[in-house]
Protein backbone atom coordinates (compact mmCIF):
# COMPACT_ATOMS: atom_id res chain seq x y z
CA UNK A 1 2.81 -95.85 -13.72
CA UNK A 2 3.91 -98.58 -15.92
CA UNK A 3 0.16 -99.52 -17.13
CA UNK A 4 0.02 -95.22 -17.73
CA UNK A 5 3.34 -95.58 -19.85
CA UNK A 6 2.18 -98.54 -21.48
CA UNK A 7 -1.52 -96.73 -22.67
CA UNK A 8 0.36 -93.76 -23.74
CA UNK A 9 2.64 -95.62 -25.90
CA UNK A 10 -0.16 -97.30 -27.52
CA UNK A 11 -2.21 -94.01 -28.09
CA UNK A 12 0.92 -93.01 -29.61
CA UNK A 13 1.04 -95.90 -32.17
CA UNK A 14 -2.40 -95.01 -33.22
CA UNK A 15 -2.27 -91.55 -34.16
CA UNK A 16 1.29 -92.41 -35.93
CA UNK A 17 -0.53 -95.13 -37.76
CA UNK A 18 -3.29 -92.98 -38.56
CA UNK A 19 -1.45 -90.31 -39.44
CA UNK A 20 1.00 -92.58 -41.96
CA UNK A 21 -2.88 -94.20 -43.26
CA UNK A 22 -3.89 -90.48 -43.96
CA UNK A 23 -0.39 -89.46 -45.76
CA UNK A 24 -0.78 -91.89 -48.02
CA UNK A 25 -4.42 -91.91 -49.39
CA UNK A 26 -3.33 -87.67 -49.51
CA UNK A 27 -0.73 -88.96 -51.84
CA UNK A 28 -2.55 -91.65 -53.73
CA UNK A 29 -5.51 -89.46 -54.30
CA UNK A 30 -2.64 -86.68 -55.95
CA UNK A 31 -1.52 -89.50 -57.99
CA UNK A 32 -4.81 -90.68 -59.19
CA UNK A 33 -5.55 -86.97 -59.95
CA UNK A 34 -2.29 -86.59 -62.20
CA UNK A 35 -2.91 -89.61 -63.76
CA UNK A 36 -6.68 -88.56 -64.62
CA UNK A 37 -5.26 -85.41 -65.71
CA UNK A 38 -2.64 -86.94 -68.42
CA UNK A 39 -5.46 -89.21 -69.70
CA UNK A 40 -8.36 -86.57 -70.09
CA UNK A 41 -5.35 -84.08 -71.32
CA UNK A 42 -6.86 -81.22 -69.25
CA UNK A 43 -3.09 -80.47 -68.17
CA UNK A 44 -2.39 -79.41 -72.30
CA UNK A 45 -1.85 -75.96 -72.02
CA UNK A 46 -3.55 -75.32 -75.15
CA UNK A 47 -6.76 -76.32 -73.11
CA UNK A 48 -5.43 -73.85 -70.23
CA UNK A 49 -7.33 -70.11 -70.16
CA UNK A 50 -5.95 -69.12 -67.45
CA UNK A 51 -2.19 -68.45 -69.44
CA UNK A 52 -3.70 -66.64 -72.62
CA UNK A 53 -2.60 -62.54 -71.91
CA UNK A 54 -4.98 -60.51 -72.34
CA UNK A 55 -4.93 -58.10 -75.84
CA UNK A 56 -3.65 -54.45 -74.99
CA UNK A 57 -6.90 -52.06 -75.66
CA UNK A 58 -6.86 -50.79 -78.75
CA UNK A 59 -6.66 -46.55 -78.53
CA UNK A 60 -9.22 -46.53 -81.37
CA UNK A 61 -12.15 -47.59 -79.60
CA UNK A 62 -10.92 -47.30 -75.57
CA UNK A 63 -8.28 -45.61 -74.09
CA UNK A 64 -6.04 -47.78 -70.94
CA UNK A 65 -7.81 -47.51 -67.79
CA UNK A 66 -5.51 -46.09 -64.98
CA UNK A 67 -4.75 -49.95 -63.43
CA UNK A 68 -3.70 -50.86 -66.36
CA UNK A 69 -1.49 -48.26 -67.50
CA UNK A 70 0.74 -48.87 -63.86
CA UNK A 71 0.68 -52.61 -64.74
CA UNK A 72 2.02 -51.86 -68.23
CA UNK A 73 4.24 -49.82 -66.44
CA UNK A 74 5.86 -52.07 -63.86
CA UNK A 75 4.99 -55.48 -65.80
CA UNK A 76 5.39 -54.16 -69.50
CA UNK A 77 2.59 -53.90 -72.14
CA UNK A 78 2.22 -57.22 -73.89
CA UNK A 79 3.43 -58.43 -76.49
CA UNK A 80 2.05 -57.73 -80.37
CA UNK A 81 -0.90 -59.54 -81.39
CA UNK A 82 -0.83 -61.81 -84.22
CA UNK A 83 -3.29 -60.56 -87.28
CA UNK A 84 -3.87 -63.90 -88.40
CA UNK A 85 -4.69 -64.78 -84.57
CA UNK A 86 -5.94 -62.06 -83.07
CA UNK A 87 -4.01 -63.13 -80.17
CA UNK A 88 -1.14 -62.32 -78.05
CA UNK A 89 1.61 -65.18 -78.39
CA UNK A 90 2.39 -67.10 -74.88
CA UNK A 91 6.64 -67.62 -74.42
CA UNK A 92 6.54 -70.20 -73.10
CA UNK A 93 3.16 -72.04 -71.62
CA UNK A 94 4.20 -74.18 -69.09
CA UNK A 95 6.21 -72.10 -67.20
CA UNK A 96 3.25 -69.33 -67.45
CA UNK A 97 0.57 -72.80 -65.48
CA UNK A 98 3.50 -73.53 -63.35
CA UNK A 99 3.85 -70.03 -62.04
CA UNK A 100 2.37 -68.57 -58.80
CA UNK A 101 0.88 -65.34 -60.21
CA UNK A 102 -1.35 -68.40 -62.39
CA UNK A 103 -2.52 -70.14 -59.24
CA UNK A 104 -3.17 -66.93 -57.42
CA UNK A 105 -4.85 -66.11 -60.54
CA UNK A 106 -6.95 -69.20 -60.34
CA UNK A 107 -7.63 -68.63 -56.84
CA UNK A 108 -9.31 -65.15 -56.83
CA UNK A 109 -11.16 -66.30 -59.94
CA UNK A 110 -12.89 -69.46 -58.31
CA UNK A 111 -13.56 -67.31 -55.41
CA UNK A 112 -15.09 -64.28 -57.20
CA UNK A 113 -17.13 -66.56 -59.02
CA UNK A 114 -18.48 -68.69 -55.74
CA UNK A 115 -19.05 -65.05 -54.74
CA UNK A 116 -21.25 -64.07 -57.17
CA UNK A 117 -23.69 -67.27 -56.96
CA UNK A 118 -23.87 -66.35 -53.31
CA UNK A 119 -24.93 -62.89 -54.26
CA UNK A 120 -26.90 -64.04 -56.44
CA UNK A 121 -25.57 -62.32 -59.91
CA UNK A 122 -25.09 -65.95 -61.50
CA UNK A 123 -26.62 -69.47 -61.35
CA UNK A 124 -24.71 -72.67 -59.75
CA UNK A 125 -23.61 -75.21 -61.94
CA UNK A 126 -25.78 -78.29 -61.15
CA UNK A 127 -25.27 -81.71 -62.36
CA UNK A 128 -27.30 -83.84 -60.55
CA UNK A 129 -26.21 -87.15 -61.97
CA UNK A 130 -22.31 -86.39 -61.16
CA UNK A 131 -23.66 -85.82 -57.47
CA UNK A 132 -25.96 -88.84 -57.11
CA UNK A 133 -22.89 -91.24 -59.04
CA UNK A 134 -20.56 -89.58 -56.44
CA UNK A 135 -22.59 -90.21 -53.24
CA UNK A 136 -22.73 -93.97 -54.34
CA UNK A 137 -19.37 -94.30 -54.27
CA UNK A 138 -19.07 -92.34 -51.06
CA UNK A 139 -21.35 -94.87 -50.05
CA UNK A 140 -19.67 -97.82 -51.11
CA UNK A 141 -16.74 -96.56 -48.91
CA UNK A 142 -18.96 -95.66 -45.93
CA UNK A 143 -20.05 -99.11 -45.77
CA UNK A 144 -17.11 -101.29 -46.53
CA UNK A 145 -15.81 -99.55 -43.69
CA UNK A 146 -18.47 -100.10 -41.51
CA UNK A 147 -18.50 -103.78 -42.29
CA UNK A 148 -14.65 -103.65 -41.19
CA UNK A 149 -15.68 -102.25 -38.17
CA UNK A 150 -18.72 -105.40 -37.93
CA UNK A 151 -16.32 -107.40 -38.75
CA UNK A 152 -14.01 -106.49 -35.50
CA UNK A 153 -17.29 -106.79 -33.31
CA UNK A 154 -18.12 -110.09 -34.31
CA UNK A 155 -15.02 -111.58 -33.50
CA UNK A 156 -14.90 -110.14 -30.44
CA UNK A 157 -18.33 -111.23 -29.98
CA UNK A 158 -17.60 -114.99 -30.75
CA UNK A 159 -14.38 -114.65 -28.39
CA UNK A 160 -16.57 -113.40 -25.61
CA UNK A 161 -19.59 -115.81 -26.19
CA UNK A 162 -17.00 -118.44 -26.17
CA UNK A 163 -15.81 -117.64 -23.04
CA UNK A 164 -19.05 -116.60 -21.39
CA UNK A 165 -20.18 -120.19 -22.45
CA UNK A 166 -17.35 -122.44 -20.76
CA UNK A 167 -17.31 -120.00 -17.79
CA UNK A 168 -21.50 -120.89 -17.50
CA UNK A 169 -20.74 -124.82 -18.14
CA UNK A 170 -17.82 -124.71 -15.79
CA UNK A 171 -19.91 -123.28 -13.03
CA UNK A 172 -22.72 -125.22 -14.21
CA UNK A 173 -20.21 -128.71 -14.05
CA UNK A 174 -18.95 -127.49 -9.99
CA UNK A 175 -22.57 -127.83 -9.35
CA UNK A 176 -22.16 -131.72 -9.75
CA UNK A 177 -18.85 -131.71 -7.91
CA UNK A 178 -18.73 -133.99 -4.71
CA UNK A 179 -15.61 -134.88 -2.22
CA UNK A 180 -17.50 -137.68 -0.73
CA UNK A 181 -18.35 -141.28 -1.91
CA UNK A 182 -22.05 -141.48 -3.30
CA UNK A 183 -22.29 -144.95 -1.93
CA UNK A 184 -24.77 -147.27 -3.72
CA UNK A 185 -28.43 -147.65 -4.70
CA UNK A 186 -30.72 -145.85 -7.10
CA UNK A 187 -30.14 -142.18 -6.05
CA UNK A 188 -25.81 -142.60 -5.90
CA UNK A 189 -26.56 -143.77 -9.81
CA UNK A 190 -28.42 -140.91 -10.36
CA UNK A 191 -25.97 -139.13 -8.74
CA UNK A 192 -22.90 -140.29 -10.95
CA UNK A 193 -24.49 -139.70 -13.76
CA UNK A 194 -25.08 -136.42 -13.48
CA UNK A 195 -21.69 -136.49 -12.23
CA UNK A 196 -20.59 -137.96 -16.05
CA UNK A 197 -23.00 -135.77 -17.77
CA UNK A 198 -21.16 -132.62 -16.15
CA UNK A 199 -17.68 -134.15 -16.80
CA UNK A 200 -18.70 -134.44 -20.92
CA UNK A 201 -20.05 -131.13 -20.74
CA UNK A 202 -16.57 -129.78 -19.67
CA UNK A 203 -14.46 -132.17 -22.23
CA UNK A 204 -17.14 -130.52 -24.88
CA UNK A 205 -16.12 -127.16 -24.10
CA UNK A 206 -13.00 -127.54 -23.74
CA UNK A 207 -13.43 -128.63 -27.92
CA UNK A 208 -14.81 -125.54 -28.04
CA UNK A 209 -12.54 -123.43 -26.78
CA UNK A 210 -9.11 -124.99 -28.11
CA UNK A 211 -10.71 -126.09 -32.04
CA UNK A 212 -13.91 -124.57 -33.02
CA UNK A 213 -13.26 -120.90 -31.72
CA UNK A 214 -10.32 -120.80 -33.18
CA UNK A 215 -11.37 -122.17 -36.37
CA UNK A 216 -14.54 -120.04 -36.67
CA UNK A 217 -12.53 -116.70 -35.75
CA UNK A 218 -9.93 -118.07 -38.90
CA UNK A 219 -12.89 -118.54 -41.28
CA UNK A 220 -14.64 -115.23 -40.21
CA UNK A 221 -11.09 -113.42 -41.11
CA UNK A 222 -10.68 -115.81 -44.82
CA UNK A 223 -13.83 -114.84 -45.92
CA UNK A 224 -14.62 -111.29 -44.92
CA UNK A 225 -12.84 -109.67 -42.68
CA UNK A 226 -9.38 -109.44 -44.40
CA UNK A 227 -10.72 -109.04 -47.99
CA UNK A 228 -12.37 -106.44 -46.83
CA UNK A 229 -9.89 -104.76 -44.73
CA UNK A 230 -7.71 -105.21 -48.12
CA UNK A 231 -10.55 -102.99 -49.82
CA UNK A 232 -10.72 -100.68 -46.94
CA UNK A 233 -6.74 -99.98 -47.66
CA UNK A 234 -6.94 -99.84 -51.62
CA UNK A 235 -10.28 -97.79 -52.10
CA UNK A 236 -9.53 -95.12 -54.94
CA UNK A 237 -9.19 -91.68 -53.05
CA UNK A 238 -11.36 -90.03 -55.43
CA UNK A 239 -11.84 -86.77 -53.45
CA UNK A 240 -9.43 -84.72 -55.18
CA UNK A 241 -10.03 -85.22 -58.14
CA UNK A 242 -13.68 -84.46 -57.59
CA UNK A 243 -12.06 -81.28 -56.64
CA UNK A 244 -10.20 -80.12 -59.61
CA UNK A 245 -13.62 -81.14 -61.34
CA UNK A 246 -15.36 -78.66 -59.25
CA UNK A 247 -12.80 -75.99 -59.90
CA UNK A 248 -12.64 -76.33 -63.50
CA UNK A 249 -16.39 -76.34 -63.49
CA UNK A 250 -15.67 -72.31 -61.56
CA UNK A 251 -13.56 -71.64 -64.76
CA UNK A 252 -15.88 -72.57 -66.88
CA UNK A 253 -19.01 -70.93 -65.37
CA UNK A 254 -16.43 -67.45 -64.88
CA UNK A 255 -14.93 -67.22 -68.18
CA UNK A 256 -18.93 -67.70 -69.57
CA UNK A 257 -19.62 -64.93 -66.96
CA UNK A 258 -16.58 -62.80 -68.57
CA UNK A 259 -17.97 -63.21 -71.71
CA UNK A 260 -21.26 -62.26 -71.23
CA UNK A 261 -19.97 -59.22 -69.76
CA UNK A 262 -17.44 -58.57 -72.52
CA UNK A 263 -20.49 -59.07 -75.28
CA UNK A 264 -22.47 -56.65 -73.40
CA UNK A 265 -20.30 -53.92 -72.29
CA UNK A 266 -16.80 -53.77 -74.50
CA UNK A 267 -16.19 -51.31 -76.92
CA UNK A 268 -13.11 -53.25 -77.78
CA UNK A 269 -14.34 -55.13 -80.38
CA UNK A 270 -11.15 -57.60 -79.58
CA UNK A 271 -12.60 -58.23 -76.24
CA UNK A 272 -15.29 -60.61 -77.02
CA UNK A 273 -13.24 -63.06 -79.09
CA UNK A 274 -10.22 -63.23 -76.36
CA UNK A 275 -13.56 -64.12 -73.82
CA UNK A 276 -14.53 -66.42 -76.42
CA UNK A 277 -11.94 -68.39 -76.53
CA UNK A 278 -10.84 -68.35 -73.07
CA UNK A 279 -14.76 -70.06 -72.17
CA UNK A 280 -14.27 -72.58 -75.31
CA UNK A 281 -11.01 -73.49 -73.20
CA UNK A 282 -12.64 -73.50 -70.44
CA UNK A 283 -15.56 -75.46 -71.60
CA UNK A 284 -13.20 -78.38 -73.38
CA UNK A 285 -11.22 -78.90 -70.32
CA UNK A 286 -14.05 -79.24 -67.75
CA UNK A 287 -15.96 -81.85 -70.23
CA UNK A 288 -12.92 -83.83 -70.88
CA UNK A 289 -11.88 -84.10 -67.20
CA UNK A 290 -15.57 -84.50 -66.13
CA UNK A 291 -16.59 -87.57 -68.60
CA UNK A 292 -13.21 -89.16 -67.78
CA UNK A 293 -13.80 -88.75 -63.87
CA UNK A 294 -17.70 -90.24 -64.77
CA UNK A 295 -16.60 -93.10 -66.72
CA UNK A 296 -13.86 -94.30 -64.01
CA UNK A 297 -16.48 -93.16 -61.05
CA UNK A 298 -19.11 -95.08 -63.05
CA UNK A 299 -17.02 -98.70 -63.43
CA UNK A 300 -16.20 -98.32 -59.06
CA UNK A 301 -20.13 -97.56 -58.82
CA UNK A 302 -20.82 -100.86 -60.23
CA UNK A 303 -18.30 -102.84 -58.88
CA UNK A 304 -20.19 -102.98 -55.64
CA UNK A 305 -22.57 -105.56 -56.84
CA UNK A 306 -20.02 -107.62 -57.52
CA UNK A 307 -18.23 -106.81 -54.05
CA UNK A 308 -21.64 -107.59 -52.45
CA UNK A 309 -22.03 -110.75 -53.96
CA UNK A 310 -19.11 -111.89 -52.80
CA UNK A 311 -19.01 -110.98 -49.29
CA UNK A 312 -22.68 -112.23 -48.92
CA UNK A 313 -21.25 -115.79 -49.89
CA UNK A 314 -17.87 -115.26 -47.45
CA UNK A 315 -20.08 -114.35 -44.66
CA UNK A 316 -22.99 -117.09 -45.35
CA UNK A 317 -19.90 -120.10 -45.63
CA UNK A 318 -18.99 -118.03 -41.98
CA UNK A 319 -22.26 -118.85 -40.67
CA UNK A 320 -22.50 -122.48 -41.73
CA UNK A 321 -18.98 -123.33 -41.10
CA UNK A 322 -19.62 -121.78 -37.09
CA UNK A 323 -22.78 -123.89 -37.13
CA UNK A 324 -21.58 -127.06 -38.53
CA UNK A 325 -18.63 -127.53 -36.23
CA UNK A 326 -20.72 -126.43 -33.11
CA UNK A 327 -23.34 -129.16 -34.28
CA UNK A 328 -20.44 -132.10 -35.09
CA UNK A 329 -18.86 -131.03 -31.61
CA UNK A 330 -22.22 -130.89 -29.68
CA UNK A 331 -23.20 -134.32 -31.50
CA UNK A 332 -21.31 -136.33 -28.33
CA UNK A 333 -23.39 -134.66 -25.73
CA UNK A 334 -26.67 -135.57 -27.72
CA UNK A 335 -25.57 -139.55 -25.95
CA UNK A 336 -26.21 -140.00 -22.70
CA UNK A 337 -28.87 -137.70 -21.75
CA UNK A 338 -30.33 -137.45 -18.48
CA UNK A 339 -33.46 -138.75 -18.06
CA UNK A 340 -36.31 -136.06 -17.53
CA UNK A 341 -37.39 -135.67 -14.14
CA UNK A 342 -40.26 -137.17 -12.89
C-alpha cells in the first residue's frame, strides 16, 4: 500500500511539473509574440483593417439592403464620411481592436476565408521558404530534445554497465575463492596466483565503481547533458507567433478576396477604395510581421551549427575522458598477468 502511495505521489509530481513546464512556454511564447508585435508595429491600429467602418451606401447608386437597414437601426448608421478621406472617422481605435465584436469579427473572417480555399473559390497562400525555415527550427527542437532524452540513457547505461561489470568480476573473483590451505609446490603457486590476480581484479573495480563512474557520469552531465537540458528549457516558443502570421496572412488573402469582389460587382463607386485600403492594411501588416518573424526564425536556424559544434566537442572530451581513466585505472592489472595456459 505504501509502495502504491508512494508511485501515485510521484505520478502526481510529474504531471504538476509538466503541467507548470507547459504554463510557462504558453506564457513565454505570448510574450515573445507581443514583443514581435511592438517591434514589427503590426499592433498600430493604423495598420489594423479590421476597425475601419464600413461607408453607409450611397442612395444615388444603391439603395440599403434589408440587413443593413436593422443594423443601422439597432447599431446606428455611421458616422459622416470625410470628403477629403473618403472615409468614415474611427472614435477611438484601440478600444474598437480591443473589443469582442473585433475578434469575433476576425474569427468568422479567417474562417470564411479557410472556407473558401476548401471549396475551392480561392487559392492558398503558399510560401514555401517560411515553411521549410520553420520545419528547421522545429527540427532543431525535435532533436535537442531527443539528445536530452540520449543523454538520460547513457547515463543510465554507464551506471548499469558499471554495475553489470563488478557484479561479472565479483563472481568471476569467488571463482578463485578457497577455505583451505593450498599447501606447497608448483600447482599451490599457481593456485595463489590466480588467487592474487582475482583479489586485484576486485581492488580494480572497486576504482571503478567509487572514482571513475562517478567521474564519467559528472563529465557526461558538464559537457552535454545539462547545457543541453538548459537549451531544452530556454528554446524560443515560436508557435504562436507562427500563428498570428498565419492569421494575418487570412486577412490579407480575404480583404484581396473582398476587393476583387467589390471591383467586380459594386455599384457603389465608394466600395472599391474602402476594399482598397482595408487589403493595403492588410498587406503592410502581414509583410512587416512576416519578415520580422523570418529574420528572428532565420538567426535560431543558424544557430544550430554553432550548437552542434559544440556539443560534438562536449560529447567527444566525454568519450576520451571515460576512456582515459578506464585505461589509467586498468593500467595496474596490465602487471602480473597470468601466464597462458599450456
Amino acid at each position: 500500500m505504501a509502495q502504491l502511495s508512494a508511485a501515485t505521489n510521484r505520478m502526481v509530481h510529474k504531471v504538476q511539473a509538466y503541467r507548470a513546464k507547459a504554463a510557462a512556454r504558453k506564457q513565454g511564447g505570448k510574450l515573445l509574440l507581443q514583443q514581435l508585435q511592438d517591434e514589427s508595429g503590426a499592433k498600430d491600429p493604423s495598420l489594423v483593417p479590421g476597425i475601419m467602418i464600413t461607408p453607409p451606401p450611397d442612395p444615388r447608386y444603391t439603395t440599403p439592403t434589408l440587413s443593413q437597414t436593422l443594423k443601422y437601426k439597432i447599431f446606428g448608421a455611421p458616422g459622416p464620411i470625410d470628403p477629403a478621406t473618403g472615409r468614415v472617422e474611427i472614435p477611438d481605435p484601440v478600444a474598437a481592436k480591443a473589443s469582442t465584436w473585433y475578434k469575433v469579427k476576425g474569427s468568422r473572417r479567417r474562417t470564411s476565408q479557410q472556407m473558401a480555399v476548401k471549396l475551392g473559390k480561392a487559392q492558398k497562400h503558399h510560401d514555401e521558404d517560411f515553411e521549410l525555415l520553420w520545419a528547421g527550427v522545429q527540427r532543431q527542437e525535435l532533436l535537442l530534445n531527443k539528445i536530452k532524452t540520449d543523454g538520460k540513457r547513457l547515463a543510465a547505461a554507464i551506471q548499469e554497465q558499471a554495475d553489470a561489470a563488478k557484479s561479472m568480476a565479483s563472481h568471476i573473483a569467488s571463482l578463485a575463492e578457497t577455505s583451505i590451505e593450498l599447501g606447497e609446490g608448483p600447482e599451490a603457486d599457481a593456485r595463489r596466483a590466480v588467487v592474487e590476480r582475482a583479489r586485484q581484479l576486485m581492488e580494480v573495480m572497486d576504482v571503478m565503481d567509487q572514482d571513475v563512474r562517478p567521474a564519467c557520469l559528472e563529465q557526461l552531465n558538464n559537457s552535454v547533458n545539462k547545457p543541453v537540458g538548459q537549451l531544452c528549457e530556454e528554446f524560443p516558443t515560436y508557435q504562436q507567433c507562427v500563428d498570428k502570421r498565419t492569421h494575418y496572412m487570412l486577412d490579407m488573402d480575404a480583404y484581396e478576396r473582398k476587393l476583387q469582389k467589390a471591383r467586380q460587382f459594386s455599384k457603389d463607386p465608394a466600395k472599391v477604395p474602402h476594399r482598397e485600403e482595408q487589403f493595403t492594411k492588410a498587406q503592410r501588416r502581414y509583410t512587416y510581421f512576416s519578415d520580422k518573424l523570418v529574420e528572428d526564425l532565420t538567426l535560431l536556424d543558424a544557430n544550430r551549427y554553432e550548437l552542434a559544434g559544440f556539443l560534438i566537442e562536449g560529447f567527444v572530451e566525454m568519450q576520451e575522458f571515460q576512456s582515459q581513466r578506464q585505461k589509467d585505472v586498468l593500467a595496474g592489472l596490465a602487471q602480473g598477468k597470468l601466464p597462458p595456459k599450456q
